[in-house]
N, C-alpha and C. Protein backbone atom coordinates (compact mmCIF):
# COMPACT_ATOMS: atom_id res chain seq x y z
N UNK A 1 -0.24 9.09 14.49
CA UNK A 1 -1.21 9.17 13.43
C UNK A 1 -1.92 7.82 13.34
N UNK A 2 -3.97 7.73 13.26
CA UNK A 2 -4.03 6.64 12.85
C UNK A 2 -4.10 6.48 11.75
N UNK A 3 -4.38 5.10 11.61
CA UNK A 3 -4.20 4.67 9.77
C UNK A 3 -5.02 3.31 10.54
N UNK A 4 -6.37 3.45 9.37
CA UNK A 4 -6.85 2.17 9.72
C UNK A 4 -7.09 1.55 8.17
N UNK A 5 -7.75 0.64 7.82
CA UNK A 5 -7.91 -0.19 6.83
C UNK A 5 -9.38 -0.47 6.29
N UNK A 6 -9.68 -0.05 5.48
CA UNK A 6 -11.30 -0.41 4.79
C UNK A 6 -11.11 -1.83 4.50
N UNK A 7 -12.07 -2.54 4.50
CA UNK A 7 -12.33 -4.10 4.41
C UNK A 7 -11.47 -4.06 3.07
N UNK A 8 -12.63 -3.46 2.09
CA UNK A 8 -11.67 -3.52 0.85
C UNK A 8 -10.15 -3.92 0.72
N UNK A 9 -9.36 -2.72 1.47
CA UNK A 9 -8.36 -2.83 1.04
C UNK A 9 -7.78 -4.10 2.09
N UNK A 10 -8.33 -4.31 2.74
CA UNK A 10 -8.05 -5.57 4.03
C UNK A 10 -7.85 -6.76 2.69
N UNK A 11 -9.32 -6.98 1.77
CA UNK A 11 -9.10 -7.86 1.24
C UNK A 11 -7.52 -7.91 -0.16
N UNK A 12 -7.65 -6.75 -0.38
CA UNK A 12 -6.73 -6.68 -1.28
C UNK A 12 -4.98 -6.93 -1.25
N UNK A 13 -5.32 -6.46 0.32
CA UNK A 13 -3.76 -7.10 1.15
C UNK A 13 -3.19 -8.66 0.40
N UNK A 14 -4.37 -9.18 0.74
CA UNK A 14 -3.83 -11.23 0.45
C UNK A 14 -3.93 -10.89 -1.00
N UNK A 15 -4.93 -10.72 -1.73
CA UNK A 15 -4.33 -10.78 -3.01
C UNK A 15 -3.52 -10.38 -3.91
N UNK A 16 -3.13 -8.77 -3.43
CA UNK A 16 -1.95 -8.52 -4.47
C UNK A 16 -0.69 -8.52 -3.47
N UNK A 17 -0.55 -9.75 -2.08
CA UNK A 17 0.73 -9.40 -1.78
C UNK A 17 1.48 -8.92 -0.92
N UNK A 18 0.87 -7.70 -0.20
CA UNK A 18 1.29 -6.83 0.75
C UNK A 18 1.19 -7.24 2.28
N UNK A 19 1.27 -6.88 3.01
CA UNK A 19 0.95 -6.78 4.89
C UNK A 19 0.72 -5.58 4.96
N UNK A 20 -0.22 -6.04 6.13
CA UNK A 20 -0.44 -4.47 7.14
C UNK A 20 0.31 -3.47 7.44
N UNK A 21 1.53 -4.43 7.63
CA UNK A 21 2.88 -3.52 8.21
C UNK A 21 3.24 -2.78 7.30
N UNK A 22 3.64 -2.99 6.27
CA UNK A 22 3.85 -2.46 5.22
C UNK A 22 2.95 -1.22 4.44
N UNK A 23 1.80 -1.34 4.24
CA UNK A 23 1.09 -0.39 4.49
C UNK A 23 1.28 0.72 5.13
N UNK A 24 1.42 0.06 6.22
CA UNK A 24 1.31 1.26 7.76
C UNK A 24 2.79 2.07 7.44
N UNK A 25 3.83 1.35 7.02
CA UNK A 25 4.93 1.89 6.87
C UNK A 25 5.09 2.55 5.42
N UNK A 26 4.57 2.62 4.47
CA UNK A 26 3.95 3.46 3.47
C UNK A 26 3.60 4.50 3.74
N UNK A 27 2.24 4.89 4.46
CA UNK A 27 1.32 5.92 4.68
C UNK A 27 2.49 6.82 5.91
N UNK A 28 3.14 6.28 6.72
CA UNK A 28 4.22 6.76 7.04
C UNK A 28 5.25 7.63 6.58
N UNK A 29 5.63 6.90 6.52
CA UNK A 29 7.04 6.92 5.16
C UNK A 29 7.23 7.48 4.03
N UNK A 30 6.43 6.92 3.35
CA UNK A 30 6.27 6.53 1.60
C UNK A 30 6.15 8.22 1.05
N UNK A 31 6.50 8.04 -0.40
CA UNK A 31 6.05 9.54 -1.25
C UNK A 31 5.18 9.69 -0.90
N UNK A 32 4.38 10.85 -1.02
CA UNK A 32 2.95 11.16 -1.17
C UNK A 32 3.01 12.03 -2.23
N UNK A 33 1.26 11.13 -3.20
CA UNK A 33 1.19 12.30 -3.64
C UNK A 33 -0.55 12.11 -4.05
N UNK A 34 -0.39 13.43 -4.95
CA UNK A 34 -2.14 13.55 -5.34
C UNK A 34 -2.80 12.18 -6.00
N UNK A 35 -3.92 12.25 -5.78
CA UNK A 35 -4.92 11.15 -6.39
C UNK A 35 -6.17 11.33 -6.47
N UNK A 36 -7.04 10.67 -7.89
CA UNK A 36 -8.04 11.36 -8.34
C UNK A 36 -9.60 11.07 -7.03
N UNK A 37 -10.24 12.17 -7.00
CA UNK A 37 -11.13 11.67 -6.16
C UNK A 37 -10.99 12.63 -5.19
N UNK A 38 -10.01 13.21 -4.70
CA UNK A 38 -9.88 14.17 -3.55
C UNK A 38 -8.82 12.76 -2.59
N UNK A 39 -8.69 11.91 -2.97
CA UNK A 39 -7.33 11.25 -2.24
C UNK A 39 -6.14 10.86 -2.35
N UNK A 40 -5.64 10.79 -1.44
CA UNK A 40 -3.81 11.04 -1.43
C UNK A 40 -3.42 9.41 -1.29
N UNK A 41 -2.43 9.10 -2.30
CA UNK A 41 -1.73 8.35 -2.15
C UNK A 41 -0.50 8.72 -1.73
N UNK A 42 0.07 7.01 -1.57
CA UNK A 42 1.37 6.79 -0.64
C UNK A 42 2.09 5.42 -1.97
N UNK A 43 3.55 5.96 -1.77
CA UNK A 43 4.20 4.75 -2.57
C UNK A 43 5.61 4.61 -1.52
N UNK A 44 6.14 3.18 -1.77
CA UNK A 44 7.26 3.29 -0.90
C UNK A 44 7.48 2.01 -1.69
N UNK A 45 9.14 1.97 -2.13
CA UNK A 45 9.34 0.21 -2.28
C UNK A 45 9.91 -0.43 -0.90
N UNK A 46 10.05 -2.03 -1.16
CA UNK A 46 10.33 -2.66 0.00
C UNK A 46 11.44 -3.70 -0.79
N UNK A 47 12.84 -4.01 -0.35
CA UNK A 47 13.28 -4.84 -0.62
C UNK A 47 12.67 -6.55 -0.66
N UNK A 48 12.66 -7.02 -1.83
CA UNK A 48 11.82 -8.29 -2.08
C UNK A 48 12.68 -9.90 -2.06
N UNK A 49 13.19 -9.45 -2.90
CA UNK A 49 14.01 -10.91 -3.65
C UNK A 49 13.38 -12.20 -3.01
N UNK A 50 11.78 -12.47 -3.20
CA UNK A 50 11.67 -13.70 -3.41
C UNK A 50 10.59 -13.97 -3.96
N UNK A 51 9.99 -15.01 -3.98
CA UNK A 51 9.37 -15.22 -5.88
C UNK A 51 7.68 -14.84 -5.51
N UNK A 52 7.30 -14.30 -6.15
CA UNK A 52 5.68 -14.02 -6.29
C UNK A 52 4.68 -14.45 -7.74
N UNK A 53 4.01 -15.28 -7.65
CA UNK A 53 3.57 -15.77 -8.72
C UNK A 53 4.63 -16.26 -9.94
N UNK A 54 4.94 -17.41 -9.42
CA UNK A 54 6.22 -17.93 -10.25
C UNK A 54 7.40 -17.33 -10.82
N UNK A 55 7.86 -15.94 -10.60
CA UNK A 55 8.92 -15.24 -11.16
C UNK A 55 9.53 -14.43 -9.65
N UNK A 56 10.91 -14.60 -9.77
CA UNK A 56 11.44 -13.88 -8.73
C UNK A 56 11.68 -11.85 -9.14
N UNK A 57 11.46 -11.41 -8.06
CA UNK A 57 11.51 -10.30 -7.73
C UNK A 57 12.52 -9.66 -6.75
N UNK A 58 13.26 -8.40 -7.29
CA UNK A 58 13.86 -7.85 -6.54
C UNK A 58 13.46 -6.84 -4.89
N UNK A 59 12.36 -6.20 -5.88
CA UNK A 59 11.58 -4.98 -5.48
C UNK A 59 9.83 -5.19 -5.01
N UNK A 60 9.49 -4.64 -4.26
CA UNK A 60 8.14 -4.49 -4.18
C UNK A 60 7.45 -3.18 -3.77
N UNK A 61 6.50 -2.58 -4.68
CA UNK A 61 6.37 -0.93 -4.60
C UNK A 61 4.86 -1.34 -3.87
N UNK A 62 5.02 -0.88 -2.57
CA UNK A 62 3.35 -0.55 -2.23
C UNK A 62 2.77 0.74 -2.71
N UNK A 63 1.41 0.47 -3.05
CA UNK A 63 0.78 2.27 -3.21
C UNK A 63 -0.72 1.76 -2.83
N UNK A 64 -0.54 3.20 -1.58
CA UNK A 64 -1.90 3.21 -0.66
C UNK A 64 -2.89 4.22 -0.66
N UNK A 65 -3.90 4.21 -1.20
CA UNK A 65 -4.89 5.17 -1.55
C UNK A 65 -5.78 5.69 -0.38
N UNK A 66 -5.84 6.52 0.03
CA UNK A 66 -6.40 7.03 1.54
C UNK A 66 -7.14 8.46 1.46
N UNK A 67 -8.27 8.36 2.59
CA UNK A 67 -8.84 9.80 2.56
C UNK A 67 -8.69 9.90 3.90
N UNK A 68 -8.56 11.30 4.45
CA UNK A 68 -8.63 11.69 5.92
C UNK A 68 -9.35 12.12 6.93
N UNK A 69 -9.48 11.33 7.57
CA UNK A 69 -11.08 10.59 8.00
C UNK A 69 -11.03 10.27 9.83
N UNK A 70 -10.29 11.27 10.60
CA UNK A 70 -9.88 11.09 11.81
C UNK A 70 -8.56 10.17 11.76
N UNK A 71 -7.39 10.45 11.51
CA UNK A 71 -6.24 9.71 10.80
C UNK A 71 -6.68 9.31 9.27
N UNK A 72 -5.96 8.64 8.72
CA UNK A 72 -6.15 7.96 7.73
C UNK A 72 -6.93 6.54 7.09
N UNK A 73 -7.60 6.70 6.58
CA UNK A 73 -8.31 5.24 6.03
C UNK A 73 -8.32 5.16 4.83
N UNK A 74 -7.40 3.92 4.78
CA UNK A 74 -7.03 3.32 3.26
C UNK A 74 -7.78 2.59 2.76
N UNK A 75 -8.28 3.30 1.67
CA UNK A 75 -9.50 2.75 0.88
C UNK A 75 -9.11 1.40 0.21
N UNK A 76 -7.32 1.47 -0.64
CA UNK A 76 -7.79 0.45 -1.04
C UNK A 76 -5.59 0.23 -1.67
N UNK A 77 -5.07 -0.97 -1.74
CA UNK A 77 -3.78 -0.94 -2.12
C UNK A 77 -3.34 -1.98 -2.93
N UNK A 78 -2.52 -1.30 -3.68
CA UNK A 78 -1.52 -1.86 -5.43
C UNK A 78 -0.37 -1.83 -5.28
N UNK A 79 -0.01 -3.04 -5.60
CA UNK A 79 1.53 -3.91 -5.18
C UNK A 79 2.13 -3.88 -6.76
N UNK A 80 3.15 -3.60 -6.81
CA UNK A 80 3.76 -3.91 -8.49
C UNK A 80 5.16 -4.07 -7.92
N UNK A 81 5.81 -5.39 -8.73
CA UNK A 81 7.29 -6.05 -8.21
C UNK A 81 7.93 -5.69 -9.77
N UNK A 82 9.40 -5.91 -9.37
CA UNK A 82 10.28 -5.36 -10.36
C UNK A 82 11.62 -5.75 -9.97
């Protein structure tokens, strides 16, 4: 399956956190489920335990928003630690 990356969410990688890999192993992996717009998200956590914006974290939940577009292209992705 491909899975490629909209700039967007390219940029959103560095800021809230995530890698490619991770992603890729989301849209894989991860739950799926409905999302508004006609696109499907992806959630998956990732073991964390180390510090992100001054507070340590156990957990890190990717969620990848995608339409299907000759494989997948992820419009755009939201990181939340716990």
């Amino acid at each position: 399956m491909e899975i490629r990356l909209h700039p967007h969410a390219r940029v959103r990688l560095e800021e809230r956190g995530a890698t490619e890999e991770e992603v890729r192993l989301t849209v894989e992996s991860g739950e799926r489920f409905s999302a508004k717009y006609g696109r499907v998200g992806y959630r998956r956590n990732f073991s964390f335990n180390k510090d992100w914006a001054g507070t340590r974290y156990a957990t890190k939940q990717v969620e990848a928003y995608a339409v299907e577009e000759n494989g997948w292209l992820v419009i755009t992705v939201v990181v939340k630690f716990f």
